[in-house]
N, C-alpha and C. Protein backbone atom coordinates (compact mmCIF):
# COMPACT_ATOMS: atom_id res chain seq x y z
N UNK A 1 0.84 -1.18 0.00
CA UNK A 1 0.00 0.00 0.00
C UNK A 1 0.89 1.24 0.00
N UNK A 2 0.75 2.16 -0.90
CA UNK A 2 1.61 3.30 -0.84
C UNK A 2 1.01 4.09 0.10
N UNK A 3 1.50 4.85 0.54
CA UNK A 3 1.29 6.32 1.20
C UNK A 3 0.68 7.69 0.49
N UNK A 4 -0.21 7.80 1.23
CA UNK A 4 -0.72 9.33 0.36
C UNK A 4 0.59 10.30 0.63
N UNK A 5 0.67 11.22 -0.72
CA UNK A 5 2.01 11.99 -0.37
C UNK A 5 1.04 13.68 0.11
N UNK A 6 2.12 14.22 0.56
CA UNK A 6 1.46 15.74 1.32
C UNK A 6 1.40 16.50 0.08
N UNK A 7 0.25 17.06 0.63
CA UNK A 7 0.30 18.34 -0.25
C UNK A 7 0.98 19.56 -0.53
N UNK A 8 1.98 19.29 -1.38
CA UNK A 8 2.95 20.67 -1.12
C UNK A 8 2.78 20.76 -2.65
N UNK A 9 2.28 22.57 -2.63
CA UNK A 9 2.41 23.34 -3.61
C UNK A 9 3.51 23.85 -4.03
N UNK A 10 4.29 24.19 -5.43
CA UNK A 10 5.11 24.72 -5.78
C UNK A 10 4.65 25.90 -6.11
N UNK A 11 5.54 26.90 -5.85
CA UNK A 11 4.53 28.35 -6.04
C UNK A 11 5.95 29.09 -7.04
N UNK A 12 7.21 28.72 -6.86
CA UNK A 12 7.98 29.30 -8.30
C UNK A 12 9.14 28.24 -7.84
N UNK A 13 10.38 28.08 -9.11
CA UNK A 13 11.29 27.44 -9.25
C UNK A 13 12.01 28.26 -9.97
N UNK A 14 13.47 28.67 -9.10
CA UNK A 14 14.37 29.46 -9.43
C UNK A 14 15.79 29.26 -9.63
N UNK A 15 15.92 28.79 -11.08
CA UNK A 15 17.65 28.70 -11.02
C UNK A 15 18.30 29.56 -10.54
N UNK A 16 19.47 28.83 -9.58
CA UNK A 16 20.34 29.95 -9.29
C UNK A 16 21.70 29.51 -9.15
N UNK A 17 22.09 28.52 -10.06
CA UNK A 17 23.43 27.84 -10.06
C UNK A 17 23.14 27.09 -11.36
N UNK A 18 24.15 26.96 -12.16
CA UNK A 18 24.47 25.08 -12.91
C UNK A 18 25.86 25.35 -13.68
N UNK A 19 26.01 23.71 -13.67
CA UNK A 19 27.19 23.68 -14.63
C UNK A 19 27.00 22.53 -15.52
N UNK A 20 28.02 21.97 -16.47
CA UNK A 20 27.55 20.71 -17.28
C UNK A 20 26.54 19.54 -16.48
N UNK A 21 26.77 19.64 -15.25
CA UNK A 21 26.28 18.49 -14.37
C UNK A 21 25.14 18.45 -13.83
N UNK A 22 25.40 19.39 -13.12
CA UNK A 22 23.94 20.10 -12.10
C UNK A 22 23.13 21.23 -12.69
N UNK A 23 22.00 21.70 -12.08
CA UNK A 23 21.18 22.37 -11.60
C UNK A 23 20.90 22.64 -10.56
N UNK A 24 20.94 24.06 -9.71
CA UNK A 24 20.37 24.35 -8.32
C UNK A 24 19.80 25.49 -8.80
N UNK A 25 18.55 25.07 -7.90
CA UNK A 25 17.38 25.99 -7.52
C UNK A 25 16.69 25.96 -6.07
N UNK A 26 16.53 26.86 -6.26
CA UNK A 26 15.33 27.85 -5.03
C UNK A 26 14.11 27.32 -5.36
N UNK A 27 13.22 26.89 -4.82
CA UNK A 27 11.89 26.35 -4.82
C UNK A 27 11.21 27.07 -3.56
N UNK A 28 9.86 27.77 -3.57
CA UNK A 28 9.29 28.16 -3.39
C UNK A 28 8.06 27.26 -2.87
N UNK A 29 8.25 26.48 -1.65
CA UNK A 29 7.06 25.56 -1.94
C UNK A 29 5.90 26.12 -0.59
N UNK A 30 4.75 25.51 -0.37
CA UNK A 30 4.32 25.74 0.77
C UNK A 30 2.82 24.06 0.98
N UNK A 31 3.17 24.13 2.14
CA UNK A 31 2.16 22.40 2.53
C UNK A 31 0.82 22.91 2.66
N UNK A 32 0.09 22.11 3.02
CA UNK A 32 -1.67 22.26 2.96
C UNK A 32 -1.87 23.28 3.96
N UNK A 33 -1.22 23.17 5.25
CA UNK A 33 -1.45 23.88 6.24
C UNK A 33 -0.99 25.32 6.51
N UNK A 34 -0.18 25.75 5.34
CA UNK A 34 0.28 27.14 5.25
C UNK A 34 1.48 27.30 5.18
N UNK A 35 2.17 26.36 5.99
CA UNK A 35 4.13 26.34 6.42
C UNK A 35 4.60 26.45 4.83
N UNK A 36 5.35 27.65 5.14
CA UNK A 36 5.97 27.92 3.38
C UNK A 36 7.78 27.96 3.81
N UNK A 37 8.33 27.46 2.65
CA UNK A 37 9.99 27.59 2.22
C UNK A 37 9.91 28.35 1.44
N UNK A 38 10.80 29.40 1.39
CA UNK A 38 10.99 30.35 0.24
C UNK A 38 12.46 29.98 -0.65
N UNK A 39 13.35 29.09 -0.05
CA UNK A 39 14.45 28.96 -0.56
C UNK A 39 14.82 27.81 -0.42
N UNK A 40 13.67 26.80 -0.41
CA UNK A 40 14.42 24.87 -0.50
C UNK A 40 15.56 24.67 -1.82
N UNK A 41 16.40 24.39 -1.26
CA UNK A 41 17.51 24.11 -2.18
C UNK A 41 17.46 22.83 -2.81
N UNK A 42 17.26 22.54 -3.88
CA UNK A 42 16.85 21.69 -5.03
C UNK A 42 18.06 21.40 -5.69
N UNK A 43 18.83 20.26 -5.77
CA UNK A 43 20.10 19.89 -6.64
C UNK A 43 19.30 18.92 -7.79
N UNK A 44 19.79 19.09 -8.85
CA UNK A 44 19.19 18.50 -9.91
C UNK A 44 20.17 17.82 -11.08
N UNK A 45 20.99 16.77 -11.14
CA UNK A 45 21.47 16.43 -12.10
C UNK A 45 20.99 16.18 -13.51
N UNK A 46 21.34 16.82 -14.46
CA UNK A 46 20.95 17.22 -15.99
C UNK A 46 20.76 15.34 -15.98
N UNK A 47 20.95 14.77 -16.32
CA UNK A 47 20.91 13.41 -16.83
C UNK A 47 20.32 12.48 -15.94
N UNK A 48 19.06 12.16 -16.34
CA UNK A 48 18.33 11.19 -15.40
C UNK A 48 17.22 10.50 -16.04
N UNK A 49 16.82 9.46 -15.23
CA UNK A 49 16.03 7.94 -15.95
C UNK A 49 14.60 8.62 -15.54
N UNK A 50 13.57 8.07 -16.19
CA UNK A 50 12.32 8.41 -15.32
C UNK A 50 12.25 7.91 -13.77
N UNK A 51 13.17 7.19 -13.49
CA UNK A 51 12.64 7.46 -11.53
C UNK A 51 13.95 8.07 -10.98
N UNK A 52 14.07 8.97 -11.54
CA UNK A 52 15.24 10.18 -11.34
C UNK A 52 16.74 9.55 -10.99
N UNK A 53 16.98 7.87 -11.54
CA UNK A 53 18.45 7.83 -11.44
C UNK A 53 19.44 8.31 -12.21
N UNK A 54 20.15 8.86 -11.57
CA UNK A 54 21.22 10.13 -12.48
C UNK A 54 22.43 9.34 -12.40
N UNK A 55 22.69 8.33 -11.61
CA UNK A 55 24.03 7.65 -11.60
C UNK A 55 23.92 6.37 -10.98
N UNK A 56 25.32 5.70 -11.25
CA UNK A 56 25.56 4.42 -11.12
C UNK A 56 26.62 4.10 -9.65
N UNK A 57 26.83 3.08 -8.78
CA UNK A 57 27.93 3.11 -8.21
C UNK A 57 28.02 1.17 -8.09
N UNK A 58 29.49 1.10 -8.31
CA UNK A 58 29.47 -0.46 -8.59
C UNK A 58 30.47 -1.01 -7.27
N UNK A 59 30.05 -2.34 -6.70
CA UNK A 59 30.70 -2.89 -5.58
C UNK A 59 31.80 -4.18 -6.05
N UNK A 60 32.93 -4.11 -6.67
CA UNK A 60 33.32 -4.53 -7.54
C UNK A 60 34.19 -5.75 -6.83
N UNK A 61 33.85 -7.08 -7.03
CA UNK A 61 34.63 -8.36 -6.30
C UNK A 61 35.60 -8.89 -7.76
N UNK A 62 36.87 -8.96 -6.93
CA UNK A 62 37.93 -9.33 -8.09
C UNK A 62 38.81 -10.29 -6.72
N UNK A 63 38.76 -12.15 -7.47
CA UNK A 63 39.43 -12.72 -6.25
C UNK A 63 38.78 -12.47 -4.99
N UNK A 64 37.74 -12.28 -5.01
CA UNK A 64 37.09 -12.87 -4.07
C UNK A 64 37.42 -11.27 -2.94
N UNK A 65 38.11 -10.34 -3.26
CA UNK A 65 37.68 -9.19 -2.97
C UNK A 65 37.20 -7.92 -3.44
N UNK A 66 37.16 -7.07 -2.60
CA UNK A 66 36.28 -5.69 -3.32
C UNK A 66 36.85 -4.71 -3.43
N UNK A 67 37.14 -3.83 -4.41
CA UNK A 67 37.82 -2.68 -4.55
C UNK A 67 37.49 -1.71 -4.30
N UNK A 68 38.02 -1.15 -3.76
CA UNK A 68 37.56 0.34 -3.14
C UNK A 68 38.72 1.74 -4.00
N UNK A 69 38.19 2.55 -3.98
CA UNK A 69 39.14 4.02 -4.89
C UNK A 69 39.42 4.96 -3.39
N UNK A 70 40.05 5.79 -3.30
CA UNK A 70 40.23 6.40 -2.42
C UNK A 70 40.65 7.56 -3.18
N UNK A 71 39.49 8.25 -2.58
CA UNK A 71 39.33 10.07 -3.34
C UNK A 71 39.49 10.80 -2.55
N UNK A 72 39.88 12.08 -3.45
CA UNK A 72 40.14 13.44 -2.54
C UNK A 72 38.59 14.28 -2.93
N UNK A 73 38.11 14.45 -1.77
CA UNK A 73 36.54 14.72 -1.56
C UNK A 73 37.03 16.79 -1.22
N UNK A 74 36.87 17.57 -2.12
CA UNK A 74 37.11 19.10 -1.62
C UNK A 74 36.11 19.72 -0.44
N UNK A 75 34.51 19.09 -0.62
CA UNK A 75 33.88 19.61 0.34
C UNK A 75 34.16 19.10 1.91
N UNK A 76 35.36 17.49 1.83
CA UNK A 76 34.97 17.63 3.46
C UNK A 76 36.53 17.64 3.51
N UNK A 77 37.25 18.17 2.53
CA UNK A 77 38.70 18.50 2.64
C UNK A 77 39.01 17.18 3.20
N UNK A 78 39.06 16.02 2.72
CA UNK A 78 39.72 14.48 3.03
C UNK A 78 39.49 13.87 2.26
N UNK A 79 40.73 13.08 2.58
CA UNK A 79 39.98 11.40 1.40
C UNK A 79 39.43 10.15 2.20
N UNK A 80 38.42 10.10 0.97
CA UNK A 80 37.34 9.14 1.40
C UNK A 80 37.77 7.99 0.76
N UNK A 81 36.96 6.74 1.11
CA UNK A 81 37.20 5.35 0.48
C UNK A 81 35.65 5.56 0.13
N UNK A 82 35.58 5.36 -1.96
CA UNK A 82 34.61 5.09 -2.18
C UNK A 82 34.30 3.59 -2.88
N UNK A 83 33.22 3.71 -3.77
CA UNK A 83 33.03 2.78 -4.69
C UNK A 83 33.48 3.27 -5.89
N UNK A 84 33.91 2.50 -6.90
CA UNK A 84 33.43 3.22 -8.54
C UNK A 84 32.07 3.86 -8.79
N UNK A 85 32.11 4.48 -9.29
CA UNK A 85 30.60 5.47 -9.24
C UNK A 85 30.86 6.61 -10.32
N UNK A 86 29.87 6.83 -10.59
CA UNK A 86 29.40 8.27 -11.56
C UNK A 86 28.48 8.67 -12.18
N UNK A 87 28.22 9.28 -13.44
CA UNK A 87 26.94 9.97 -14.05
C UNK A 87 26.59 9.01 -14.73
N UNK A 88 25.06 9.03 -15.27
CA UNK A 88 24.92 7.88 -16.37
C UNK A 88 24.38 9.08 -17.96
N UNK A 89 25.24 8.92 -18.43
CA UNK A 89 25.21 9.56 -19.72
C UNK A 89 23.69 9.35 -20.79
N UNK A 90 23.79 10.61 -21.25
CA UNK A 90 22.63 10.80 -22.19
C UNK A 90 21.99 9.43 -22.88
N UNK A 91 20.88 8.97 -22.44
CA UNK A 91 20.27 7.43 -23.31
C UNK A 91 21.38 6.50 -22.47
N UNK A 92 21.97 6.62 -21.68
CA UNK A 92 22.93 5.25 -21.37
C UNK A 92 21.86 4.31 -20.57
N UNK A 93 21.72 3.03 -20.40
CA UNK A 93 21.28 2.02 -19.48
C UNK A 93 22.20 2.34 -18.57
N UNK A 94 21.76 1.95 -16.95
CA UNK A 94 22.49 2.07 -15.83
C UNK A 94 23.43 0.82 -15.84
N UNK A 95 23.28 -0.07 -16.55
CA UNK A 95 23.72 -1.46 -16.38
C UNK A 95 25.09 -1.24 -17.35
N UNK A 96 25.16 -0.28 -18.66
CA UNK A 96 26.36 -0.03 -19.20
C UNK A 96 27.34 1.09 -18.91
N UNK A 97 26.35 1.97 -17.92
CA UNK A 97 27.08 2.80 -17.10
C UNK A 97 27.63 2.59 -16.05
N UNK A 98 27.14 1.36 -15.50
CA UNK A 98 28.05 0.40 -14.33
C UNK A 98 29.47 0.51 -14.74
N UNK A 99 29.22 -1.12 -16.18
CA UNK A 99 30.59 -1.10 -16.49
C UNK A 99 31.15 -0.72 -16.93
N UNK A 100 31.09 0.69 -17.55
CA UNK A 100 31.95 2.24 -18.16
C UNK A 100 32.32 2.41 -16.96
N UNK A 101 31.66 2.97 -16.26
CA UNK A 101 32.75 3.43 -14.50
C UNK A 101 33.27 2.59 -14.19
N UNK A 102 33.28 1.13 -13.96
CA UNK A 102 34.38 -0.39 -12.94
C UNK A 102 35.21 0.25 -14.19
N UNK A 103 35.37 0.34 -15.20
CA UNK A 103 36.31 -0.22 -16.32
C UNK A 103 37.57 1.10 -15.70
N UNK A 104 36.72 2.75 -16.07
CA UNK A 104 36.89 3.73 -16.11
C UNK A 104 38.28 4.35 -15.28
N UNK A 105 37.14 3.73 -13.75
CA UNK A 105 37.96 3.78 -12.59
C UNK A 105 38.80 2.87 -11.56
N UNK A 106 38.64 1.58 -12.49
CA UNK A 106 39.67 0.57 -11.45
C UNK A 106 40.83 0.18 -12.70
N UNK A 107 39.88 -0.11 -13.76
CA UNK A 107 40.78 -0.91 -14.95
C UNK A 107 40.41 -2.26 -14.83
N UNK A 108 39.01 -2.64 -14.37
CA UNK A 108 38.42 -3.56 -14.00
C UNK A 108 37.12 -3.98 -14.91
N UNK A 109 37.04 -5.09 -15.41
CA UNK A 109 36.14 -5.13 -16.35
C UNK A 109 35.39 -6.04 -16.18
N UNK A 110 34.09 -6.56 -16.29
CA UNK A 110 33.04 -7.74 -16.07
C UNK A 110 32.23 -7.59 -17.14
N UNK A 111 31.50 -8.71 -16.97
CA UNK A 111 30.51 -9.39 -18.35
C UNK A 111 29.27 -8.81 -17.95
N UNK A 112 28.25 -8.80 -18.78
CA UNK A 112 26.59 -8.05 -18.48
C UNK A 112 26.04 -9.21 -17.14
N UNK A 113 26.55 -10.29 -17.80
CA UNK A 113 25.98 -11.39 -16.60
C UNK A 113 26.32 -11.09 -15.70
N UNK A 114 27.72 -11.21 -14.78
CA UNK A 114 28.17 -11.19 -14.11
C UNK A 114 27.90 -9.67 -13.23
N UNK A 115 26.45 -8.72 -13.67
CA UNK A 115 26.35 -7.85 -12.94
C UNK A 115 24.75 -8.01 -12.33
N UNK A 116 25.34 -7.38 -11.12
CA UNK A 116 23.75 -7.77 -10.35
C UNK A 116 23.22 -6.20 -9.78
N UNK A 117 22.05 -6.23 -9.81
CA UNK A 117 21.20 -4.98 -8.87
C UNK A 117 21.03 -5.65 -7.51
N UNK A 118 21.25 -4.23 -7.19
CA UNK A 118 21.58 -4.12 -5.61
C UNK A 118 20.52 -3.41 -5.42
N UNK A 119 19.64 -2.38 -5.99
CA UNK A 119 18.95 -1.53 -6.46
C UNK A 119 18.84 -0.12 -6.27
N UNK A 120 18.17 0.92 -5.65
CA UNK A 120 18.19 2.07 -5.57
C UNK A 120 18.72 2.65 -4.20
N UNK A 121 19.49 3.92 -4.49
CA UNK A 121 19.28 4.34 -3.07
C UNK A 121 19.27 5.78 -3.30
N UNK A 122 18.49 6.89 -2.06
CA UNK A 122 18.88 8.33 -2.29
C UNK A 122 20.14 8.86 -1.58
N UNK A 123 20.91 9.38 -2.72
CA UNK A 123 21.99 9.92 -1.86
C UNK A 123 22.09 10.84 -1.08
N UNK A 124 20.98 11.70 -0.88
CA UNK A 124 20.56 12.91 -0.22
C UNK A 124 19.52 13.65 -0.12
N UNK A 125 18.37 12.96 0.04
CA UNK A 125 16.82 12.96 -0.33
C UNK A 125 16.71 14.61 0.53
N UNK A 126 17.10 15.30 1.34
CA UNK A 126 16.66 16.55 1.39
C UNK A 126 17.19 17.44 0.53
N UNK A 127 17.77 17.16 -0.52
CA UNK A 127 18.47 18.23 -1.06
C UNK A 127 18.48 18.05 -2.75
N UNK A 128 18.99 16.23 -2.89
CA UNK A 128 19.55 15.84 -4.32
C UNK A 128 18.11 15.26 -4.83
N UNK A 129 17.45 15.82 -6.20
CA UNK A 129 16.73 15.01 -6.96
C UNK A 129 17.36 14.45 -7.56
N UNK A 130 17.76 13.06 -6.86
CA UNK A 130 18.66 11.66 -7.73
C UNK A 130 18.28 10.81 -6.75
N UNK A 131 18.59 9.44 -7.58
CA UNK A 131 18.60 8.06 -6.55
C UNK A 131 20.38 7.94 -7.86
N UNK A 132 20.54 6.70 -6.80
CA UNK A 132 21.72 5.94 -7.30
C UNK A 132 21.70 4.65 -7.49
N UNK A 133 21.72 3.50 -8.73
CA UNK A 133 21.46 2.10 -9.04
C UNK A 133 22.59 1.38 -8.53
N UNK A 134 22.72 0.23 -7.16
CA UNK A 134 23.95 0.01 -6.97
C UNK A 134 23.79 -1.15 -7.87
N UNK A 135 25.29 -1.25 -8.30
CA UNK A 135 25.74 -3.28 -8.60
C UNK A 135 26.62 -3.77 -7.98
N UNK A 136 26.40 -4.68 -7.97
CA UNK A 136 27.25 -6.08 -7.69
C UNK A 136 28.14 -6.28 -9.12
N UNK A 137 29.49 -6.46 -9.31
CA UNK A 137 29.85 -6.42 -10.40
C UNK A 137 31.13 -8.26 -9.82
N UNK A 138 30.63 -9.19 -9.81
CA UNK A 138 31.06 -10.25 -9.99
C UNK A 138 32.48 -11.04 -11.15
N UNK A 139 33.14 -11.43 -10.16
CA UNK A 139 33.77 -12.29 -11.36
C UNK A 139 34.54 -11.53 -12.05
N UNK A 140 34.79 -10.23 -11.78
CA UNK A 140 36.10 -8.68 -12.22
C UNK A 140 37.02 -9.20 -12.85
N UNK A 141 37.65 -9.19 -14.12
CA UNK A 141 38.87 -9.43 -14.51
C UNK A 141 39.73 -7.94 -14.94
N UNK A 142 41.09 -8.08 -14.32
CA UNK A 142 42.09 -6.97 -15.00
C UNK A 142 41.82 -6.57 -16.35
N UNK A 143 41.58 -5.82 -16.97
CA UNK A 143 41.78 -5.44 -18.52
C UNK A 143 43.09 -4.12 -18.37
N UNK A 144 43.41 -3.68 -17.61
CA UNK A 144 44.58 -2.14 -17.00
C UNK A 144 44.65 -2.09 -15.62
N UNK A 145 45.70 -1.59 -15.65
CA UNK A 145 46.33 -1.10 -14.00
C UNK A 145 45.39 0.20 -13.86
N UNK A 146 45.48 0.05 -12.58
CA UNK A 146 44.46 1.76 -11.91
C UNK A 146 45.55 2.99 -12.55
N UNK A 147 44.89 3.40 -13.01
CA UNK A 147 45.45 4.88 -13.21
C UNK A 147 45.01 5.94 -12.66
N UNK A 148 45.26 7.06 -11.89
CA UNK A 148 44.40 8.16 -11.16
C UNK A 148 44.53 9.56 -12.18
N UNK A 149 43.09 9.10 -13.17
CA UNK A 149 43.21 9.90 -14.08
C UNK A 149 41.94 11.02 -14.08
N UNK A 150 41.14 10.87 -12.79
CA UNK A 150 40.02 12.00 -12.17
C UNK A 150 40.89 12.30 -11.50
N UNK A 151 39.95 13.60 -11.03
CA UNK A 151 40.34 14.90 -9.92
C UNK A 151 40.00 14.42 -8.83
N UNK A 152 41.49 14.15 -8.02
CA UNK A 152 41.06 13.63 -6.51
C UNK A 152 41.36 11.78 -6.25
N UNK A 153 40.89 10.98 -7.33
CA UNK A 153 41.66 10.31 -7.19
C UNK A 153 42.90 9.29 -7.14
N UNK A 154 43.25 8.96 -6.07
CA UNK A 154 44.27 8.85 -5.43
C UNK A 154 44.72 7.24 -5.66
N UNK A 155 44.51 6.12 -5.33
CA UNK A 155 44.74 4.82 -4.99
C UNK A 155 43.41 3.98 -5.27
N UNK A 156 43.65 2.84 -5.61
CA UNK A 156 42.62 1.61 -5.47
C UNK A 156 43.10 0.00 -4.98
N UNK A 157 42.70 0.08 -3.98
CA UNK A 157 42.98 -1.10 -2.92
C UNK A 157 41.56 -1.96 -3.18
N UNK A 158 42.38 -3.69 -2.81
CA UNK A 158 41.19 -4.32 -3.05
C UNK A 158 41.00 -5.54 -0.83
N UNK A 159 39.98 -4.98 -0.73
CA UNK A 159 39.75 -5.12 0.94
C UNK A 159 38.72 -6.63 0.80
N UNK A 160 38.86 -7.36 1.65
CA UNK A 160 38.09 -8.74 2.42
C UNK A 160 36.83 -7.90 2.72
N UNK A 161 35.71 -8.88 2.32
CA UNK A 161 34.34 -8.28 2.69
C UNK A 161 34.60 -8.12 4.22
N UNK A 162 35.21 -8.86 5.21
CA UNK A 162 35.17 -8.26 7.16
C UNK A 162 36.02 -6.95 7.13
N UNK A 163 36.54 -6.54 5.97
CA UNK A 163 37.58 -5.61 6.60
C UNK A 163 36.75 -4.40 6.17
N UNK A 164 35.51 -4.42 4.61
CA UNK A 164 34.58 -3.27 4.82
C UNK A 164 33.93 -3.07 6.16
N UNK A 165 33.22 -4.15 6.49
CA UNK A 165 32.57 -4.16 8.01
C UNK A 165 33.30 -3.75 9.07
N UNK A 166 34.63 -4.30 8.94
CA UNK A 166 35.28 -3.01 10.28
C UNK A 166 35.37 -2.23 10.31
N UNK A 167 35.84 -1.52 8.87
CA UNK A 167 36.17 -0.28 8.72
C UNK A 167 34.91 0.09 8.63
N UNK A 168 33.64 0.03 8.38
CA UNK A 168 32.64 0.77 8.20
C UNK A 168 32.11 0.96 10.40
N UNK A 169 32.36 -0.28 10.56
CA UNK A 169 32.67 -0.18 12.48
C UNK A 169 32.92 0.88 12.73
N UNK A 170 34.01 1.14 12.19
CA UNK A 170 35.54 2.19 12.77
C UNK A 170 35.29 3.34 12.35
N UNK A 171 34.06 4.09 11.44
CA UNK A 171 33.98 5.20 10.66
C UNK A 171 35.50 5.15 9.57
N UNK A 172 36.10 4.51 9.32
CA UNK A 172 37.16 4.76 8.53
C UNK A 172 36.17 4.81 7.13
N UNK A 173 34.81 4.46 6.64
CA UNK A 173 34.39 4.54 5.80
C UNK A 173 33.25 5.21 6.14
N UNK A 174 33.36 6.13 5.05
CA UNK A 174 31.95 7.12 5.53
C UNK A 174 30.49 7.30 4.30
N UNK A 175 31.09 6.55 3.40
CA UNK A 175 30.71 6.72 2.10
C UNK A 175 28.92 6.39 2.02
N UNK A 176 27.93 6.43 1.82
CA UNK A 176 26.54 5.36 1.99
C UNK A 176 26.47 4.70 1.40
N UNK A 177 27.34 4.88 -0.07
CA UNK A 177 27.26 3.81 -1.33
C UNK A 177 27.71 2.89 -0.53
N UNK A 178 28.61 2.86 -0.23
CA UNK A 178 29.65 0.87 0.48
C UNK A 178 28.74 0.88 1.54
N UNK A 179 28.05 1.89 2.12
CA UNK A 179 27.26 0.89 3.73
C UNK A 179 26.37 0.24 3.02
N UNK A 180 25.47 1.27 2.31
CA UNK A 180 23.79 0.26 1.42
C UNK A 180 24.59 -0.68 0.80
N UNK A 181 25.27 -0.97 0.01
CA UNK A 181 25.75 -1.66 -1.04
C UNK A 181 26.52 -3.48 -0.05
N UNK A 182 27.19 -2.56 0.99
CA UNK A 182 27.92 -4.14 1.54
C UNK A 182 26.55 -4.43 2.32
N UNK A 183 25.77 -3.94 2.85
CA UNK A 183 24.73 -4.50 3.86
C UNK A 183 24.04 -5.16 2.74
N UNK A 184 23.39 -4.84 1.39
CA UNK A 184 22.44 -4.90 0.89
C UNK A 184 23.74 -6.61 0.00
N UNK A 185 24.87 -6.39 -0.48
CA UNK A 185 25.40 -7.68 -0.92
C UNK A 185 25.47 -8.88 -0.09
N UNK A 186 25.60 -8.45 1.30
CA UNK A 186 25.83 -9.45 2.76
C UNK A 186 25.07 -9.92 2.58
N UNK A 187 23.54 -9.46 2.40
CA UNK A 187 22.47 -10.73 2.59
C UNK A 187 22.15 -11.41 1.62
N UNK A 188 22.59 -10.47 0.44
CA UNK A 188 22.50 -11.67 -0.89
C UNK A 188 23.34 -13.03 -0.65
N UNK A 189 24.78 -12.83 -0.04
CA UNK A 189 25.56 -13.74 -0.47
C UNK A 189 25.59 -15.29 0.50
């Protein structure tokens, strides 16, 4: 049974930022009962599916472990341990935008089979109109060495599924892609 959703009126929508990627706007909304926002901040990635997935992030097992990238993140000034992840390009399936990013960003390559849905998640439901499609990307073979040929990152290490779980223990991982993604593979496997 779904949920009735609230009544919130949009009363204007105001760009006030973009670049190739994004859109931000000011939204103007107000609920049934009167409570109005004059400035909800609305992030909007240009490229998205009809249930607003704008990107891909892949949980990539090679030998029976998982690779992780380790990026230089500018907004929290550190590096993070992520997944492979990124935009899904104009008309792309999320499933070939998987393996464009494993390939992209590890040098890691898998078969259509060998990829599984993990399925949706929001990366920031008060702010980002996006969800994110996770995979399972199985059975990884080398096709290239990691090269750190984005902005920021740094290294790609490949970690024992207990050593995500500690480190996700330990806050050494802060990412939501690897928490949804290892919780949501754990019970598959």
């Amino acid at each position: 049974m779904s949920e009735k959703l609230p009544e919130i009126k949009l009363h204007r929508r105001r760009l006030v930022a973009e670049n190739p990627r994004f859109e931000l706007f000011f939204d103007h909304i107000e609920q049934a009962d009167g409570q109005q926002v004059e400035n909800f901040l609305v992030v909007a990635p240009r490229v998205k599916t009809e249930r607003l997935v704008t990107g891909v992030s892949v949980f990539p097992i090679w030998r029976s472990k998982v690779a992780l990238v380790r990026v230089y993140r500018h907004p929290l000034r550190a590096y993070c341990w992520e997944l492979p992840r990124g935009f899904i390009d104009e008309g792309e399936a999320p499933e070939a935008s998987a393996r464009r990013e494993l390939e992209e960003e590890t040098g890691l390559i898998c078969r259509a089979e060998d990829l599984q849905s993990l399925g949706l998640y929001a990366p920031e439901a008060g702010t980002m109109a996006a969800r994110v499609h996770l995979f399972a990307a199985h059975r990884c073979e080398r096709k290239s060495g990691f090269i750190a040929e984005e902005f920021g990152h740094r290294e790609l290490r490949f970690f024992e599924l207990s050593e995500i779980g500690a480190m996700i223990q330990q806050g050494e991982i802060e990412d939501p892609g690897i928490m949804i993604a290892y919780c949501r593979y754990a019970s598959h496997a």
